[in-house]
N, C-alpha and C. Protein backbone atom coordinates (compact mmCIF):
# COMPACT_ATOMS: atom_id res chain seq x y z
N UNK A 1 220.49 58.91 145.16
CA UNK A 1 219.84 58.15 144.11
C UNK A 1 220.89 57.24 143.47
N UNK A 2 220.49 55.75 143.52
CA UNK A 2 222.20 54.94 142.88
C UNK A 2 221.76 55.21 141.37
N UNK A 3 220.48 54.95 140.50
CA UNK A 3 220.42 55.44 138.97
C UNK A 3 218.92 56.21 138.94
N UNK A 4 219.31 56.81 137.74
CA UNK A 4 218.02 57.68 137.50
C UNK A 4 216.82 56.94 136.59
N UNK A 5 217.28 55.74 136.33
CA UNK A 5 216.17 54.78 135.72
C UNK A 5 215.58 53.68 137.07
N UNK A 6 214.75 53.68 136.93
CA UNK A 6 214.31 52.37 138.04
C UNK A 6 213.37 51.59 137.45
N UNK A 7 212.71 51.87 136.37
CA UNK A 7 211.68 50.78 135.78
C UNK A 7 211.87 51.01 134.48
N UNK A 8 211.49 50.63 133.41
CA UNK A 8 210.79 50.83 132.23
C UNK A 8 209.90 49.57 131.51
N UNK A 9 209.11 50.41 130.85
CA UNK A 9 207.89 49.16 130.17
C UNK A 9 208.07 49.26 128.39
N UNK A 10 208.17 48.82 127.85
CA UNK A 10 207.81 48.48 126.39
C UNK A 10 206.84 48.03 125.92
N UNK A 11 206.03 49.13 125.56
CA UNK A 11 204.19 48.52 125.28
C UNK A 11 204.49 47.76 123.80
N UNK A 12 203.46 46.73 123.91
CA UNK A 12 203.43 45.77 122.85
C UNK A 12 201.94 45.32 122.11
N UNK A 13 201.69 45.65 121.17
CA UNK A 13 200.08 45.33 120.74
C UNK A 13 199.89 44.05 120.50
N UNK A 14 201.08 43.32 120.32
CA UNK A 14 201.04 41.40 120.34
C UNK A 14 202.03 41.28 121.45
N UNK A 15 201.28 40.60 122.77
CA UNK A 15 202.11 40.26 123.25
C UNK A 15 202.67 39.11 123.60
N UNK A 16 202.26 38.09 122.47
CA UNK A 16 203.14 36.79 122.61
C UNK A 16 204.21 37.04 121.60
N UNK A 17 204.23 37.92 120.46
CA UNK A 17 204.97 37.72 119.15
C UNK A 17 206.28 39.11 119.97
N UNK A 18 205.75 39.62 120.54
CA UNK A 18 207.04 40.90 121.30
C UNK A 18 207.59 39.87 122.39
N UNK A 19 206.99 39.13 123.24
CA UNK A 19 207.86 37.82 124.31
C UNK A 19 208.70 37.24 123.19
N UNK A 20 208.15 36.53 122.20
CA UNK A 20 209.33 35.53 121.64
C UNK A 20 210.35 36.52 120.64
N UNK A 21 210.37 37.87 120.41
CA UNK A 21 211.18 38.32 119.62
C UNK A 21 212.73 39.13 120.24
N UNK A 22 212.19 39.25 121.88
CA UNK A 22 213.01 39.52 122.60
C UNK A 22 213.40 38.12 123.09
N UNK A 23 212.79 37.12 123.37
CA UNK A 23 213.74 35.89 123.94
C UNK A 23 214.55 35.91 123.27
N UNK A 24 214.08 35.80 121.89
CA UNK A 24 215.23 35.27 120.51
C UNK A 24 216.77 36.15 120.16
N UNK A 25 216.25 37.40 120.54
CA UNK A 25 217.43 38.51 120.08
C UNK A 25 218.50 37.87 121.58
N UNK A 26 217.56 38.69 122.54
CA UNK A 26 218.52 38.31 123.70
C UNK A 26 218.67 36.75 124.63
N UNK A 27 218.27 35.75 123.85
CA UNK A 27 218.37 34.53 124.78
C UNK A 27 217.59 34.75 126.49
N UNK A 28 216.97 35.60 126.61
CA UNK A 28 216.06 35.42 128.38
C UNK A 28 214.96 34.55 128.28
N UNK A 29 214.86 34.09 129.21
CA UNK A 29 213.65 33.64 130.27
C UNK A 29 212.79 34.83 130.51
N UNK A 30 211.50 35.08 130.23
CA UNK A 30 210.61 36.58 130.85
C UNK A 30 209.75 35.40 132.22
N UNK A 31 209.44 35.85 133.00
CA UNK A 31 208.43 36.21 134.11
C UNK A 31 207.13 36.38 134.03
N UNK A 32 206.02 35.47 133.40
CA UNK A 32 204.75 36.59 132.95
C UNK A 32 204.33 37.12 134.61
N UNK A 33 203.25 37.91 134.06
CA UNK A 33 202.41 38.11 135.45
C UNK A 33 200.99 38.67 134.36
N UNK A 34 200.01 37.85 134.53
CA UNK A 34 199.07 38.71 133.97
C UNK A 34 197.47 39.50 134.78
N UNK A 35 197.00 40.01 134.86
CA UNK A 35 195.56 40.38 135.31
C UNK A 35 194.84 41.95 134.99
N UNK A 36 193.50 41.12 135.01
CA UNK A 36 192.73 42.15 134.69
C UNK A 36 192.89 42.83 133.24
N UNK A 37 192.93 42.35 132.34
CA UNK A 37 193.80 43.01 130.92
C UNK A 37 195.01 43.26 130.69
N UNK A 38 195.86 43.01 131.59
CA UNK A 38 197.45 43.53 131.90
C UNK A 38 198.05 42.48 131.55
N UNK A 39 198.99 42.56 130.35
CA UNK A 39 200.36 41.10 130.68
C UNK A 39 201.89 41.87 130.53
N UNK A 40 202.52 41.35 131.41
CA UNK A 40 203.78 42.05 131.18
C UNK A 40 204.58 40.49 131.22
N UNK A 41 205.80 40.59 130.61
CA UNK A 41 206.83 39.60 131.02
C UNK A 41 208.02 40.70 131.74
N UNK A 42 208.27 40.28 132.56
CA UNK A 42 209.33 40.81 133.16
C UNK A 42 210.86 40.52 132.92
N UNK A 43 211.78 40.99 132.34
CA UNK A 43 213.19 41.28 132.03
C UNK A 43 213.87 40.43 132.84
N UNK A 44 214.68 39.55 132.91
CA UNK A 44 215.53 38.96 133.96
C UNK A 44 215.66 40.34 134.94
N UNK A 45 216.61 40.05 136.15
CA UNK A 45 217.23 41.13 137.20
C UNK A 45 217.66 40.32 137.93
N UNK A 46 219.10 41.02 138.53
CA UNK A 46 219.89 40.77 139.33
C UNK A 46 219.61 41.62 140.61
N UNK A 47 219.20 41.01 141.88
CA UNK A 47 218.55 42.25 143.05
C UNK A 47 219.54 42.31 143.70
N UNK A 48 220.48 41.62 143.31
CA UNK A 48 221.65 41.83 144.36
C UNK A 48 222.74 42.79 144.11
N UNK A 49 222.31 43.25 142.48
CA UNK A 49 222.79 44.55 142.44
C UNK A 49 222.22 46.11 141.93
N UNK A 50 222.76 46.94 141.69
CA UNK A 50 222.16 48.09 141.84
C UNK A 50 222.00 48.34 140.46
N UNK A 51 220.91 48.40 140.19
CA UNK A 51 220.10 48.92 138.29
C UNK A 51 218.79 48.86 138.42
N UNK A 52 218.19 48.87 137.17
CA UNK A 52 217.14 49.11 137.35
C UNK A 52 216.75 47.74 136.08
N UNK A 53 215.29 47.55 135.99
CA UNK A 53 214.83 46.45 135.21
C UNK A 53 213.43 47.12 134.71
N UNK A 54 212.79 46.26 133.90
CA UNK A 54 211.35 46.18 133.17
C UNK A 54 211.30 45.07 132.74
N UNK A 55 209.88 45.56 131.66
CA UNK A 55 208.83 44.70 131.42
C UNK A 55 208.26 45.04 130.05
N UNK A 56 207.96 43.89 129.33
CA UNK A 56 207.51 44.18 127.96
C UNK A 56 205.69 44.44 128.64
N UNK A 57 204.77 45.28 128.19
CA UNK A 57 203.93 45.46 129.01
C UNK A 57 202.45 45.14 127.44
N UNK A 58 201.41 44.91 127.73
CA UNK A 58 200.41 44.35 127.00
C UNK A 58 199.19 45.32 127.70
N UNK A 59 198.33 46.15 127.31
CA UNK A 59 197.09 46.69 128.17
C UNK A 59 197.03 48.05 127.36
N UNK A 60 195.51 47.76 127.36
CA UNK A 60 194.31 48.63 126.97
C UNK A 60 195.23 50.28 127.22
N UNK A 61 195.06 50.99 126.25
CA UNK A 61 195.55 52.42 125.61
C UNK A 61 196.99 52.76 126.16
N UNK A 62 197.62 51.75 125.53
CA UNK A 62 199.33 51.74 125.52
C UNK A 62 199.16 51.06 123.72
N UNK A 63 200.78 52.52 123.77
CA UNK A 63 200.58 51.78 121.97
C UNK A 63 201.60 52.24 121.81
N UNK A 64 202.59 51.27 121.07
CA UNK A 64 204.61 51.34 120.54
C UNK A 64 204.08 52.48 119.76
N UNK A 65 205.28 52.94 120.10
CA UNK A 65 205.73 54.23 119.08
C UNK A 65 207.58 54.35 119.31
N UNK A 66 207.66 54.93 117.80
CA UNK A 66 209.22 55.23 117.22
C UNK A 66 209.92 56.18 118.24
N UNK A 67 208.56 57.13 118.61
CA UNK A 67 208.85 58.55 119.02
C UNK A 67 209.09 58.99 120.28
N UNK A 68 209.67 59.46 121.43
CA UNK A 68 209.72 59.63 122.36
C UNK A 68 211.27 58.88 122.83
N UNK A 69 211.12 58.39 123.98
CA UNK A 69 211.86 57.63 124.84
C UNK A 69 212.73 56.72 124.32
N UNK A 70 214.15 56.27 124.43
CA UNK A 70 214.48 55.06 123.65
C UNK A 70 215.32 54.48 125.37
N UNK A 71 214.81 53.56 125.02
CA UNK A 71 215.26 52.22 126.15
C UNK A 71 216.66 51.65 125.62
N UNK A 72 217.75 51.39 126.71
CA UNK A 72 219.01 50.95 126.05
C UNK A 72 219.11 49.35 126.77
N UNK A 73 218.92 48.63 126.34
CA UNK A 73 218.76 47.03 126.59
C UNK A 73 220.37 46.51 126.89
N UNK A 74 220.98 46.13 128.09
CA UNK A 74 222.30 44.94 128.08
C UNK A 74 222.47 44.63 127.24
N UNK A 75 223.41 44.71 126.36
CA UNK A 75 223.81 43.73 124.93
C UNK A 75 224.59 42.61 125.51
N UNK A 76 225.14 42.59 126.93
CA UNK A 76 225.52 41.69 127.22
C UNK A 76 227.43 42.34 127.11
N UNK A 77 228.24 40.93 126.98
CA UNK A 77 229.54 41.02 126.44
C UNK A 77 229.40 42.27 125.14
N UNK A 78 229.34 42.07 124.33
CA UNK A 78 228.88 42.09 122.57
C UNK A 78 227.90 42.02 122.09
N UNK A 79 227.39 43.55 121.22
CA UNK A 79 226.16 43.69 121.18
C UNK A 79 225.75 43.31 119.71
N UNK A 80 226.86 42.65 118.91
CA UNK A 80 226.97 41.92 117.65
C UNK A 80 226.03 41.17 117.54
N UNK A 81 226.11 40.28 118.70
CA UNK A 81 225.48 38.90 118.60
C UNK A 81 223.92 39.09 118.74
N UNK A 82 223.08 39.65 119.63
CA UNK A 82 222.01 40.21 119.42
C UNK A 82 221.35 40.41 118.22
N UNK A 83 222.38 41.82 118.17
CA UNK A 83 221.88 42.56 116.85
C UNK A 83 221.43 41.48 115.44
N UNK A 84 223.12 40.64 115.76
CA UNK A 84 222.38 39.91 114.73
C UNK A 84 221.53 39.08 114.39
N UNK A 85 220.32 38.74 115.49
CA UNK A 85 219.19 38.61 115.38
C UNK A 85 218.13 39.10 115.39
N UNK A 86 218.02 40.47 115.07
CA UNK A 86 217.07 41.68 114.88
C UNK A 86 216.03 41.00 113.88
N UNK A 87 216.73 41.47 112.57
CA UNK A 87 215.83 41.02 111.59
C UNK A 87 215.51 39.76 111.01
N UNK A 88 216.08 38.69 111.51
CA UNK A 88 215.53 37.29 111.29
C UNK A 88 214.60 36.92 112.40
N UNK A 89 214.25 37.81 113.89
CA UNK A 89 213.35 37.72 114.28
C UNK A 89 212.29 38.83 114.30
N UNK A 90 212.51 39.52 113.24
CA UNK A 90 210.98 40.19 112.76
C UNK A 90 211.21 41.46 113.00
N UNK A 91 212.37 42.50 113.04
CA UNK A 91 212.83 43.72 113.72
C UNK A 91 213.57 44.12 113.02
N UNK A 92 213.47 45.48 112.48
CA UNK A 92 214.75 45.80 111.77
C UNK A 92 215.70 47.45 112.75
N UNK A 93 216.94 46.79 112.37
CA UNK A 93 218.19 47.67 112.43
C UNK A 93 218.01 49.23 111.97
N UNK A 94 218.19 50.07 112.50
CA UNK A 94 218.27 51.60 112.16
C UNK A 94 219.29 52.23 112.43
N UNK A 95 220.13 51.91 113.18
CA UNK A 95 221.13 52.14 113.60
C UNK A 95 221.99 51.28 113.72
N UNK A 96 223.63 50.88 112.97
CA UNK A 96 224.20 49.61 113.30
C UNK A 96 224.95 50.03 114.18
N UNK A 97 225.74 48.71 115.02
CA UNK A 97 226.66 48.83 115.81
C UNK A 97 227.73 50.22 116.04
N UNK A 98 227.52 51.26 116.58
CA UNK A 98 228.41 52.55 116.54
C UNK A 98 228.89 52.45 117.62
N UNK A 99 230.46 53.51 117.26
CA UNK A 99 231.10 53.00 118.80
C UNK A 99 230.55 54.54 119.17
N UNK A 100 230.71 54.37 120.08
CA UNK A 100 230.29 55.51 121.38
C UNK A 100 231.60 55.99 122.28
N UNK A 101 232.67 55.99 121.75
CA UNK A 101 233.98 55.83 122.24
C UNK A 101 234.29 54.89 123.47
N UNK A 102 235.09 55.80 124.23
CA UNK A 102 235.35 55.10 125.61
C UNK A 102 234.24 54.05 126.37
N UNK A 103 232.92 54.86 125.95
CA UNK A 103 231.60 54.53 126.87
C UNK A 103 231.22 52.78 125.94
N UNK A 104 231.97 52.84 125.28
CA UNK A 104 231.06 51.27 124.20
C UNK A 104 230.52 51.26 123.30
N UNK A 105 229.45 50.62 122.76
CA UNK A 105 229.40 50.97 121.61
C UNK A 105 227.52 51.04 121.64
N UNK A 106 226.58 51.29 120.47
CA UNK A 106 225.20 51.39 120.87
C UNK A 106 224.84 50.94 119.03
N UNK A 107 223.42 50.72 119.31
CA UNK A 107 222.55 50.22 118.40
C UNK A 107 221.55 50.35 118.47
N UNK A 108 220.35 50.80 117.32
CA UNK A 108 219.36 50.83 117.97
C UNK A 108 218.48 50.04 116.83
N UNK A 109 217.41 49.95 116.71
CA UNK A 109 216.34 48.74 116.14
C UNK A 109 214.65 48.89 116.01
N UNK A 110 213.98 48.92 115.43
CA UNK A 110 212.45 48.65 115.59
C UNK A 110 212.18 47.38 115.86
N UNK A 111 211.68 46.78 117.09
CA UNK A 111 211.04 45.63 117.70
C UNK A 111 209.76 45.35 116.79
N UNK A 112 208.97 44.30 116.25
CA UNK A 112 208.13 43.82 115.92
C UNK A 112 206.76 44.59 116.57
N UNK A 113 207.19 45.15 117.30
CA UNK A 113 206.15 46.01 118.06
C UNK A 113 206.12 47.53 117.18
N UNK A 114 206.93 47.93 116.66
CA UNK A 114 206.97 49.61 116.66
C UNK A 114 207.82 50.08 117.07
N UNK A 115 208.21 49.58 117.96
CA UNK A 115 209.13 50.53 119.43
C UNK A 115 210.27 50.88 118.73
N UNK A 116 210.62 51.87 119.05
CA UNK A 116 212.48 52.06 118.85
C UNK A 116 213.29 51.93 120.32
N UNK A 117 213.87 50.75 119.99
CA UNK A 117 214.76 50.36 121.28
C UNK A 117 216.09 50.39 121.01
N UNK A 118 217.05 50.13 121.61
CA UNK A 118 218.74 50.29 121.74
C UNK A 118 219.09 49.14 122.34
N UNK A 119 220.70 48.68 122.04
CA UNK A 119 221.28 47.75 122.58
C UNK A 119 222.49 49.05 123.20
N UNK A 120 223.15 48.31 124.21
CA UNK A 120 224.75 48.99 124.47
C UNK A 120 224.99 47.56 125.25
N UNK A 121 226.59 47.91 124.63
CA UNK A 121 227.63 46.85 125.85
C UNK A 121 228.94 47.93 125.02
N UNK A 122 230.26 47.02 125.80
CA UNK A 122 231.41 47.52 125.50
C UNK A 122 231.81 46.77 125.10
N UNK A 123 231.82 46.29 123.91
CA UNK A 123 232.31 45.88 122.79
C UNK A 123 231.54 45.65 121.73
């Protein structure tokens, strides 16, 4: 097995206002794909290497919650810069920038959705 993640989804009850709040934090391009009641934007990905990716996901009895699962998002270089667009795009901080020692550092956030999500990079 190269990782023990291979997908994840982030349910969203708006899903144009959860697309533009993740473009904004993290600067991406999403992918839509929609049908049948379903919209997901899909996460950038690199297939040429080994990780795993998702999708902000939109559809009938999916609903954000704080509780459960927390997703750790690329912060990229520096997970400063992100972060510091949490709450000017509609999300607030719960966790600030902590180092995590050796491993980097982590953050985590409520998305405009509900969700409790995470940033990591190493620095």
């Amino acid at each position: 097995m190269a990782n023990a993640i291979n997908w994840f989804e982030i349910p969203a009850s708006d899903f144009s206002r959860a697309k533009n709040f993740y473009q904004d934090i993290l600067g991406v391009e999403f992918h839509i794909f929609s049908s049948e009641g379903t919209e997901m934007a899909f996460f950038p990905e690199d297939r040429e290497q080994y990780g795993s990716c998702g999708a902000l996901i939109y559809e009938k009895g999916r609903k954000p919650s704080q509780e459960g699962t927390v997703v750790y998002l690329n912060a990229g270089d520096d997970l400063s810069e992100p972060l510091s667009k949490v709450e000017d795009a509609g999300g607030k901080v719960i966790l600030p920038r902590t180092s995590i020692g050796e491993n980097g550092y982590i953050a985590h956030f409520i998305d405009t959705e509900g969700n409790r999500v995470a940033l990591h990079s190493m620095k």
